[in-house]
N, C-alpha and C. Protein backbone atom coordinates (compact mmCIF):
# COMPACT_ATOMS: atom_id res chain seq x y z
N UNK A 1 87.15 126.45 75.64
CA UNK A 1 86.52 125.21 75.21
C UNK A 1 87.59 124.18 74.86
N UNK A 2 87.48 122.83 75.03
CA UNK A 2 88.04 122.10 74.73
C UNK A 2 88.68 121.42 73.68
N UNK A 3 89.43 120.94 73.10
CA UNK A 3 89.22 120.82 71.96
C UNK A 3 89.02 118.78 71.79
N UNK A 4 88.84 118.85 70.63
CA UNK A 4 87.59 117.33 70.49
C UNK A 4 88.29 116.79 69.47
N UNK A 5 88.46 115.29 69.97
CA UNK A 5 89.20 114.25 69.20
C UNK A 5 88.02 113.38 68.34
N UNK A 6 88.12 113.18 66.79
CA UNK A 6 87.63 112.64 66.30
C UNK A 6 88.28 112.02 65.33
N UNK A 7 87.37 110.87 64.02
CA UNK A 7 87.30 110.23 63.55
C UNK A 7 87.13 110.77 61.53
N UNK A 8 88.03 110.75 60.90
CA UNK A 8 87.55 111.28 59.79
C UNK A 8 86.73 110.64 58.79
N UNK A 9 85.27 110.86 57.84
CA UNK A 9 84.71 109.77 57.60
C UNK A 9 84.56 110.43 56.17
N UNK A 10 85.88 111.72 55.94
CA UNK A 10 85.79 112.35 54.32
C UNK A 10 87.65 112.74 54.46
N UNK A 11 87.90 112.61 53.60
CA UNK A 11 89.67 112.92 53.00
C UNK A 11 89.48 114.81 53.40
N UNK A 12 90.78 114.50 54.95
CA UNK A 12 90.37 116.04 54.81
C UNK A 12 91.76 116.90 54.73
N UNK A 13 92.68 117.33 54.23
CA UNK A 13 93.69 118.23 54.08
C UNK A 13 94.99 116.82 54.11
N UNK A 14 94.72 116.07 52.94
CA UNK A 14 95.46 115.50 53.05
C UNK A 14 95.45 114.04 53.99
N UNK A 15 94.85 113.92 54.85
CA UNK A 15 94.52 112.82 55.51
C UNK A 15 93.79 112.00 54.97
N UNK A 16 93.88 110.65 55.07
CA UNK A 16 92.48 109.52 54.41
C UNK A 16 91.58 109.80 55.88
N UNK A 17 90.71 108.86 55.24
CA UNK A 17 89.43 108.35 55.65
C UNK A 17 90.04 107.69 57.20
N UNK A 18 89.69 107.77 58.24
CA UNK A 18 89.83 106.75 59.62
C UNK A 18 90.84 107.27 60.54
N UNK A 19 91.51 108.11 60.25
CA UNK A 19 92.33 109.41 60.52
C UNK A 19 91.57 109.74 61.89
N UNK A 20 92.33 109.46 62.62
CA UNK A 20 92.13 110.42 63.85
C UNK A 20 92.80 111.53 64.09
N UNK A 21 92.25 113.25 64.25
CA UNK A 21 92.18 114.13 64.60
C UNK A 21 91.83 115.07 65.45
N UNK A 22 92.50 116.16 65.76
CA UNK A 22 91.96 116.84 66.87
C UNK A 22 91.49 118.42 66.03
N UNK A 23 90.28 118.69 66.75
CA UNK A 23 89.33 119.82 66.12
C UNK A 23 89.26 120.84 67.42
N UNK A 24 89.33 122.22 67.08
CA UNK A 24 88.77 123.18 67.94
C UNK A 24 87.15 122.95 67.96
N UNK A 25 86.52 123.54 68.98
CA UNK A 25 84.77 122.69 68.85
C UNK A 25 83.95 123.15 68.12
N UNK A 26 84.69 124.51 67.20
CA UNK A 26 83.49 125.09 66.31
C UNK A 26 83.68 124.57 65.07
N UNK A 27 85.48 123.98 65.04
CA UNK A 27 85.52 123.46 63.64
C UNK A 27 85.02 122.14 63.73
N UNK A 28 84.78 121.09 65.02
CA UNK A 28 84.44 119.72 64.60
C UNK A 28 82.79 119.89 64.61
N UNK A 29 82.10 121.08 64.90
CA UNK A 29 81.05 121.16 65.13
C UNK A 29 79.85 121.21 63.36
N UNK A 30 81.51 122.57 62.45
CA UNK A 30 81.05 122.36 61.18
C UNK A 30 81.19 121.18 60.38
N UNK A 31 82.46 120.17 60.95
CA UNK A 31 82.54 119.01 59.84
C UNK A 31 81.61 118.22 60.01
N UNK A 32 81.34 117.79 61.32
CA UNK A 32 80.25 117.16 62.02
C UNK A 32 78.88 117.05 61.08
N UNK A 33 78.77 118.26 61.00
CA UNK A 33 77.33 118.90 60.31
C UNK A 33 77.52 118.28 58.38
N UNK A 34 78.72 118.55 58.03
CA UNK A 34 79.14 118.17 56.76
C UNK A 34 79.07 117.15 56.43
N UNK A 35 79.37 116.00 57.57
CA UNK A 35 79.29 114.49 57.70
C UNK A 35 80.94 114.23 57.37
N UNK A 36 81.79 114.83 57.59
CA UNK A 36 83.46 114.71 57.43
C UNK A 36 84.00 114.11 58.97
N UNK A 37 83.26 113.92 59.70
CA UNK A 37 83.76 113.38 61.00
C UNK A 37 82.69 112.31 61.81
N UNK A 38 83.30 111.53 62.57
CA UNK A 38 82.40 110.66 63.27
C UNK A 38 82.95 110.87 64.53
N UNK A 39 81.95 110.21 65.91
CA UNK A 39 83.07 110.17 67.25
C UNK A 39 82.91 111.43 67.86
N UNK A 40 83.79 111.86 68.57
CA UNK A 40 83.71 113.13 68.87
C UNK A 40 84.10 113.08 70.70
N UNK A 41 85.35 112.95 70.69
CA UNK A 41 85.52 113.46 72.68
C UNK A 41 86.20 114.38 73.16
N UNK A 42 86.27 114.93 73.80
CA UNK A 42 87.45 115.75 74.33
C UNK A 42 88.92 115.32 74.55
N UNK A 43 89.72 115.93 73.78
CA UNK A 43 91.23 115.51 73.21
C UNK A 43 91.53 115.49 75.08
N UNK A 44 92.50 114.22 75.23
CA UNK A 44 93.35 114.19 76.51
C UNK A 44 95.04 113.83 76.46
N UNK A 45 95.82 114.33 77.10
CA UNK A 45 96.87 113.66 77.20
C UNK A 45 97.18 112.82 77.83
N UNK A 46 96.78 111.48 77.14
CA UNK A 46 96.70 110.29 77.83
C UNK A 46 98.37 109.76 77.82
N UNK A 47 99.64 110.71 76.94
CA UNK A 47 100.54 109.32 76.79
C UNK A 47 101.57 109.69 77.95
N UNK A 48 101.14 110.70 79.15
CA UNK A 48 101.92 110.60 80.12
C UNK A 48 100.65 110.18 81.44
N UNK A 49 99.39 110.05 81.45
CA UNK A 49 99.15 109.15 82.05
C UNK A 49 99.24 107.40 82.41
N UNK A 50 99.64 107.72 83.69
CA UNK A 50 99.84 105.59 84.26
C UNK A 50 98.50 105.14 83.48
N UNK A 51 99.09 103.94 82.96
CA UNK A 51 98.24 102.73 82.24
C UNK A 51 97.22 102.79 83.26
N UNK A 52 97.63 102.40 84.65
CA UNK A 52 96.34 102.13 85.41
C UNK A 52 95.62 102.93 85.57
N UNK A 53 95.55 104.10 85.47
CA UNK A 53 94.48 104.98 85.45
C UNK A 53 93.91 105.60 84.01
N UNK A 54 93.91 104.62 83.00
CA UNK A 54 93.50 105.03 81.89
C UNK A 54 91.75 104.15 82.09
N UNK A 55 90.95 105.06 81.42
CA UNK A 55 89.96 104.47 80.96
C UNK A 55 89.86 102.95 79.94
N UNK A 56 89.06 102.28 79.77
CA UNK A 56 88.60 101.68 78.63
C UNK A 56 89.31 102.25 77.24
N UNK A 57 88.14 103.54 77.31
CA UNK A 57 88.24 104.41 75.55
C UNK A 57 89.86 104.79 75.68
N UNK A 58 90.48 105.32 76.50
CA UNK A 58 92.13 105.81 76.60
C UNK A 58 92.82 105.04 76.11
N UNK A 59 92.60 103.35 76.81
CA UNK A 59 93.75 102.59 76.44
C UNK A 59 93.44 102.20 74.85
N UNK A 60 92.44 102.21 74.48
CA UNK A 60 92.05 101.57 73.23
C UNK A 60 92.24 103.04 72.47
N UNK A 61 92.15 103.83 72.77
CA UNK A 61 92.67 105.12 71.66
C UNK A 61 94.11 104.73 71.37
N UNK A 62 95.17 104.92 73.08
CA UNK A 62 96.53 104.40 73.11
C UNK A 62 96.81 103.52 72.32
N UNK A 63 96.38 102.46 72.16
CA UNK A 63 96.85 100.87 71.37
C UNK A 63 96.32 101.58 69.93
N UNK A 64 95.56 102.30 69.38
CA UNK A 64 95.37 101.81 68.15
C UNK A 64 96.37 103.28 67.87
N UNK A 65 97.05 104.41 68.38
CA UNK A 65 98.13 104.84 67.77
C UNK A 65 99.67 104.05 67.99
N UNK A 66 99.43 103.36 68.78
CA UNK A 66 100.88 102.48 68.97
C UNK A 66 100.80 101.26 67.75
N UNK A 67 99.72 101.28 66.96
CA UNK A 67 99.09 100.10 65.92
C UNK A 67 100.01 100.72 65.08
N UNK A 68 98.98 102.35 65.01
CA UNK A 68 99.06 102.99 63.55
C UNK A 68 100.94 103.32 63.70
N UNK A 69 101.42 103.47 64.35
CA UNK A 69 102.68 103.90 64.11
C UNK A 69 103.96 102.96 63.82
N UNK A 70 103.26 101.37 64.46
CA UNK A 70 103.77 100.17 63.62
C UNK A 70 103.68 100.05 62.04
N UNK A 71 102.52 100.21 61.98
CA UNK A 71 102.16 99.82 60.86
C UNK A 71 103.04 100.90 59.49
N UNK A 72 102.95 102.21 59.87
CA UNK A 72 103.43 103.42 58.89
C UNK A 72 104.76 102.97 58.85
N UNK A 73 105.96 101.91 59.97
CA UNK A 73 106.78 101.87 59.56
C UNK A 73 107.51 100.69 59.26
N UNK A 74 106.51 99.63 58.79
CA UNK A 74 106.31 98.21 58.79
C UNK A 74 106.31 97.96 57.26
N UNK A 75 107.41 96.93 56.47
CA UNK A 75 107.04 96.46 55.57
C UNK A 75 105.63 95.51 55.08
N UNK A 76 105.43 95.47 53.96
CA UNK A 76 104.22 94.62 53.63
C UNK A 76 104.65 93.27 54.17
N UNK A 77 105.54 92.48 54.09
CA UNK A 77 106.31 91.12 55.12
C UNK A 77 105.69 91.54 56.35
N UNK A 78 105.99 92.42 57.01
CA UNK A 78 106.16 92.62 58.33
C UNK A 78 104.15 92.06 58.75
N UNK A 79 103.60 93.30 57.87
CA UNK A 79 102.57 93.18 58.28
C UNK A 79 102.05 91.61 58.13
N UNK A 80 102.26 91.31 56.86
CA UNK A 80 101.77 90.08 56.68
C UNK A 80 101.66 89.23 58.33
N UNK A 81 102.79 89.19 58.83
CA UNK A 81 103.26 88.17 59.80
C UNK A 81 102.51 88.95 61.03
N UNK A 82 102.83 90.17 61.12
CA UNK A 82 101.48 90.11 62.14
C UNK A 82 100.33 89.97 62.08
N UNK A 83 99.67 90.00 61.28
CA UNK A 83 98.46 89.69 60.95
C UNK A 83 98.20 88.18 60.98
N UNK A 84 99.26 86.92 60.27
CA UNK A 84 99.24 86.00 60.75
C UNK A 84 99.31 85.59 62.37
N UNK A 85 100.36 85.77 62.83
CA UNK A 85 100.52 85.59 64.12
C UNK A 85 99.20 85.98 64.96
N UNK A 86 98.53 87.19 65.02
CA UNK A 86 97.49 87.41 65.14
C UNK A 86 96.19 86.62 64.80
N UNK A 87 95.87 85.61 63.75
CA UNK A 87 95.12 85.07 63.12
C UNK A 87 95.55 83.61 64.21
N UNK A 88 97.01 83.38 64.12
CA UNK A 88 96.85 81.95 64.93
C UNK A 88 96.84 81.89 66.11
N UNK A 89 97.22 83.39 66.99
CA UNK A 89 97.14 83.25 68.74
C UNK A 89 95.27 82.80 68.86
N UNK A 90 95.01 83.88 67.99
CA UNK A 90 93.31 83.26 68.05
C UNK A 90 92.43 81.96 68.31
N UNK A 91 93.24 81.38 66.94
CA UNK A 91 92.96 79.84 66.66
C UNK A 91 93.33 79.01 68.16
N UNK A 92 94.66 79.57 68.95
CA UNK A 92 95.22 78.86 69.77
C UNK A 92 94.38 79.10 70.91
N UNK A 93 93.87 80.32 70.99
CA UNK A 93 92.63 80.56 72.47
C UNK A 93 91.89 80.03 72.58
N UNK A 94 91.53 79.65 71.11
CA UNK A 94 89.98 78.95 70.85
C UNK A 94 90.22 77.14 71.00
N UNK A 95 91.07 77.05 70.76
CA UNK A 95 91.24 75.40 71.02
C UNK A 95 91.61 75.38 72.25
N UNK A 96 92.42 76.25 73.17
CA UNK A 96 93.23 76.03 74.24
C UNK A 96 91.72 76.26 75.62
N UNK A 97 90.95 77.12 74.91
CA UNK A 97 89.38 77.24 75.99
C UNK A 97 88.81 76.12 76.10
N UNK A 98 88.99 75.23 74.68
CA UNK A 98 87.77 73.87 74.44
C UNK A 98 88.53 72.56 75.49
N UNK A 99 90.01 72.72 75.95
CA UNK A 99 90.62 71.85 76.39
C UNK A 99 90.08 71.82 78.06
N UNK A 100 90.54 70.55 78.39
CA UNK A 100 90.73 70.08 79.94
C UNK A 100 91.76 70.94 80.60
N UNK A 101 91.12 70.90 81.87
CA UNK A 101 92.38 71.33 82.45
C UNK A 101 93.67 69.98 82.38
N UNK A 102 93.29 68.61 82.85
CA UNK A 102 94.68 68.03 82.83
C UNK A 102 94.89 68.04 81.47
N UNK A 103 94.49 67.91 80.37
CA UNK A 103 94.92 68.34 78.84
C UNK A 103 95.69 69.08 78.95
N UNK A 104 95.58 70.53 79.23
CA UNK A 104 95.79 71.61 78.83
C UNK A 104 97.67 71.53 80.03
N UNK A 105 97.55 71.19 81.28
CA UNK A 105 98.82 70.89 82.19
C UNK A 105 99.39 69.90 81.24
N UNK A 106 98.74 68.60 80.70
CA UNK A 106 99.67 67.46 79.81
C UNK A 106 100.20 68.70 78.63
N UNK A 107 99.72 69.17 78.36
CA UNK A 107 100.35 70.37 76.95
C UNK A 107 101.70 71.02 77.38
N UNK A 108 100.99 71.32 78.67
CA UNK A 108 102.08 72.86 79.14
C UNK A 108 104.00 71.86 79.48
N UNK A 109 103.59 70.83 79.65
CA UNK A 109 104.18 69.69 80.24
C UNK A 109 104.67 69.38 78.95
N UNK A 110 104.70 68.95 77.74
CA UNK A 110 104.76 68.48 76.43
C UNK A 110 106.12 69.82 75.47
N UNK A 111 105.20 70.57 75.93
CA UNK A 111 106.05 72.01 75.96
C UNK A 111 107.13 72.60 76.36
N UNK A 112 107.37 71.86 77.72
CA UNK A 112 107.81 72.71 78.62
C UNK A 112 107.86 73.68 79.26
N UNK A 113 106.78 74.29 79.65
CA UNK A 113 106.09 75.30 80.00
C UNK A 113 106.26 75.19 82.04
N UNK A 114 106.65 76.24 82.44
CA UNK A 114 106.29 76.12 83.57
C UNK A 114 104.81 77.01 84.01
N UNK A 115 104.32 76.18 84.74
CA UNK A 115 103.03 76.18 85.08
C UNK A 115 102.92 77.45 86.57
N UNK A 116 103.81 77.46 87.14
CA UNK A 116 104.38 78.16 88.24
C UNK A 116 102.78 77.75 89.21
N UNK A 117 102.23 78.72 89.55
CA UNK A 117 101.11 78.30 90.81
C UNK A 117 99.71 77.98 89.77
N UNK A 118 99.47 78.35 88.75
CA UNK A 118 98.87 78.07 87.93
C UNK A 118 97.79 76.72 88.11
N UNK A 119 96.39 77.11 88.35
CA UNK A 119 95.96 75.89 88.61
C UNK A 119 95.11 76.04 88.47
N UNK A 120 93.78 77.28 87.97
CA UNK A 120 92.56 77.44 87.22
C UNK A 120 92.98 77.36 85.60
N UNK A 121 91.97 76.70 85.03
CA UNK A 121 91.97 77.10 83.36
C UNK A 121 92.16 78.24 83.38
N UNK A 122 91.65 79.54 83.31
CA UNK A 122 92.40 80.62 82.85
C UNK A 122 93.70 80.96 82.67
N UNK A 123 94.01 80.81 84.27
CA UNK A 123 95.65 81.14 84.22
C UNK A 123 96.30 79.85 83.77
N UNK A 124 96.36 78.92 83.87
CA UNK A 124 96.80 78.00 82.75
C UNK A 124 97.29 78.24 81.34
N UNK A 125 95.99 78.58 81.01
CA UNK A 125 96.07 79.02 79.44
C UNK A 125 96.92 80.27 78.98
N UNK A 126 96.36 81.15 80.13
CA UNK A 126 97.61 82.27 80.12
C UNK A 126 98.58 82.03 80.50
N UNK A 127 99.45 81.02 81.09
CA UNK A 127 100.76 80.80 81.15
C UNK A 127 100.97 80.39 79.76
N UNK A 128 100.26 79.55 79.17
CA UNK A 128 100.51 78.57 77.71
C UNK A 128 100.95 79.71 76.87
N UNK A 129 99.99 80.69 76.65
CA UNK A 129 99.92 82.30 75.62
C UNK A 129 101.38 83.25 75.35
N UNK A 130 101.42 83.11 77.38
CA UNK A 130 102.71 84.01 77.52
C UNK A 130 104.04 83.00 77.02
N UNK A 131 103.96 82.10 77.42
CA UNK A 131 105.80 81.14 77.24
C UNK A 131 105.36 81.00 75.71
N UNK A 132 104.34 81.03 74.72
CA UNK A 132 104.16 80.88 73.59
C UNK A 132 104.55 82.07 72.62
N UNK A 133 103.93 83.00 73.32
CA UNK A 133 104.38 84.35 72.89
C UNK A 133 106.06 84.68 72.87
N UNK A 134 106.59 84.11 74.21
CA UNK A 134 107.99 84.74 74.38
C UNK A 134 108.90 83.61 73.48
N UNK A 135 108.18 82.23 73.24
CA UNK A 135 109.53 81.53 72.55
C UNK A 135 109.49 81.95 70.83
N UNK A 136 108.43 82.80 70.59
CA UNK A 136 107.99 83.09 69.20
C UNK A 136 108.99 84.20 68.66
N UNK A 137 109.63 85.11 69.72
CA UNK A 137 109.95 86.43 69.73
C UNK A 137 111.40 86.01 69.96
């Protein structure tokens, strides 16, 4: 039998609450029942599978231990600023969607941004994101 990746929703041997774990299926079957777990899939080794052949649920399992392992070694500063930075790429999607396209080229232009073949709003905006992202870093 497989064994089954879940979600902890009770402090269990030391772990908090939101803890992702892996259970043999008779033990996630009793916590389950206890109400100590939520979730429930069959554990994979996703971190030597290609990105491109990851699922949805894979890559989003992937990203939120590449989160958690920032975060465990991240000052309270640190976090702060990602969490900001995070808070304003937002703000910037959301104004940068409401814009024109020649707006949004007068910006990239204002910037200095090269636009390269770029010539739908989307990729526009995603050029704006990426040269925004890289002069930030």
């Amino acid at each position: 039998m497989p064994d089954i990746e879940a979600i902890l929703t009770k402090p269990l041997d030391g772990d908090p609450i939101g803890t992702k774990r892996t259970f043999s299926e008779a033990d996630y079957k009793e916590l389950k029942r206890n109400g100590a777990v939520s979730g429930g899939t069959p554990a994979q080794d996703v971190g030597v599978k290609p990105v491109e052949d990851m699922t949805r649920a894979e890559l989003e399992a992937v990203a939120i231990e590449v989160v958690r392992s920032k975060m465990a070694s991240a000052s309270d500063d640190d976090l702060r600023t990602m969490i900001q930075r995070f808070r304003d790429k937002s703000e910037d999607a959301g104004a940068l969607a409401k814009m024109k396209v020649d707006d949004l080229k007068a910006l990239a232009a204002k910037e200095e941004i090269d636009l390269g073949d770029a010539t739908k709003k989307d990729d526009i905006i995603a050029a704006i994101e990426l040269a925004r992202e890289a002069k930030a870093e």
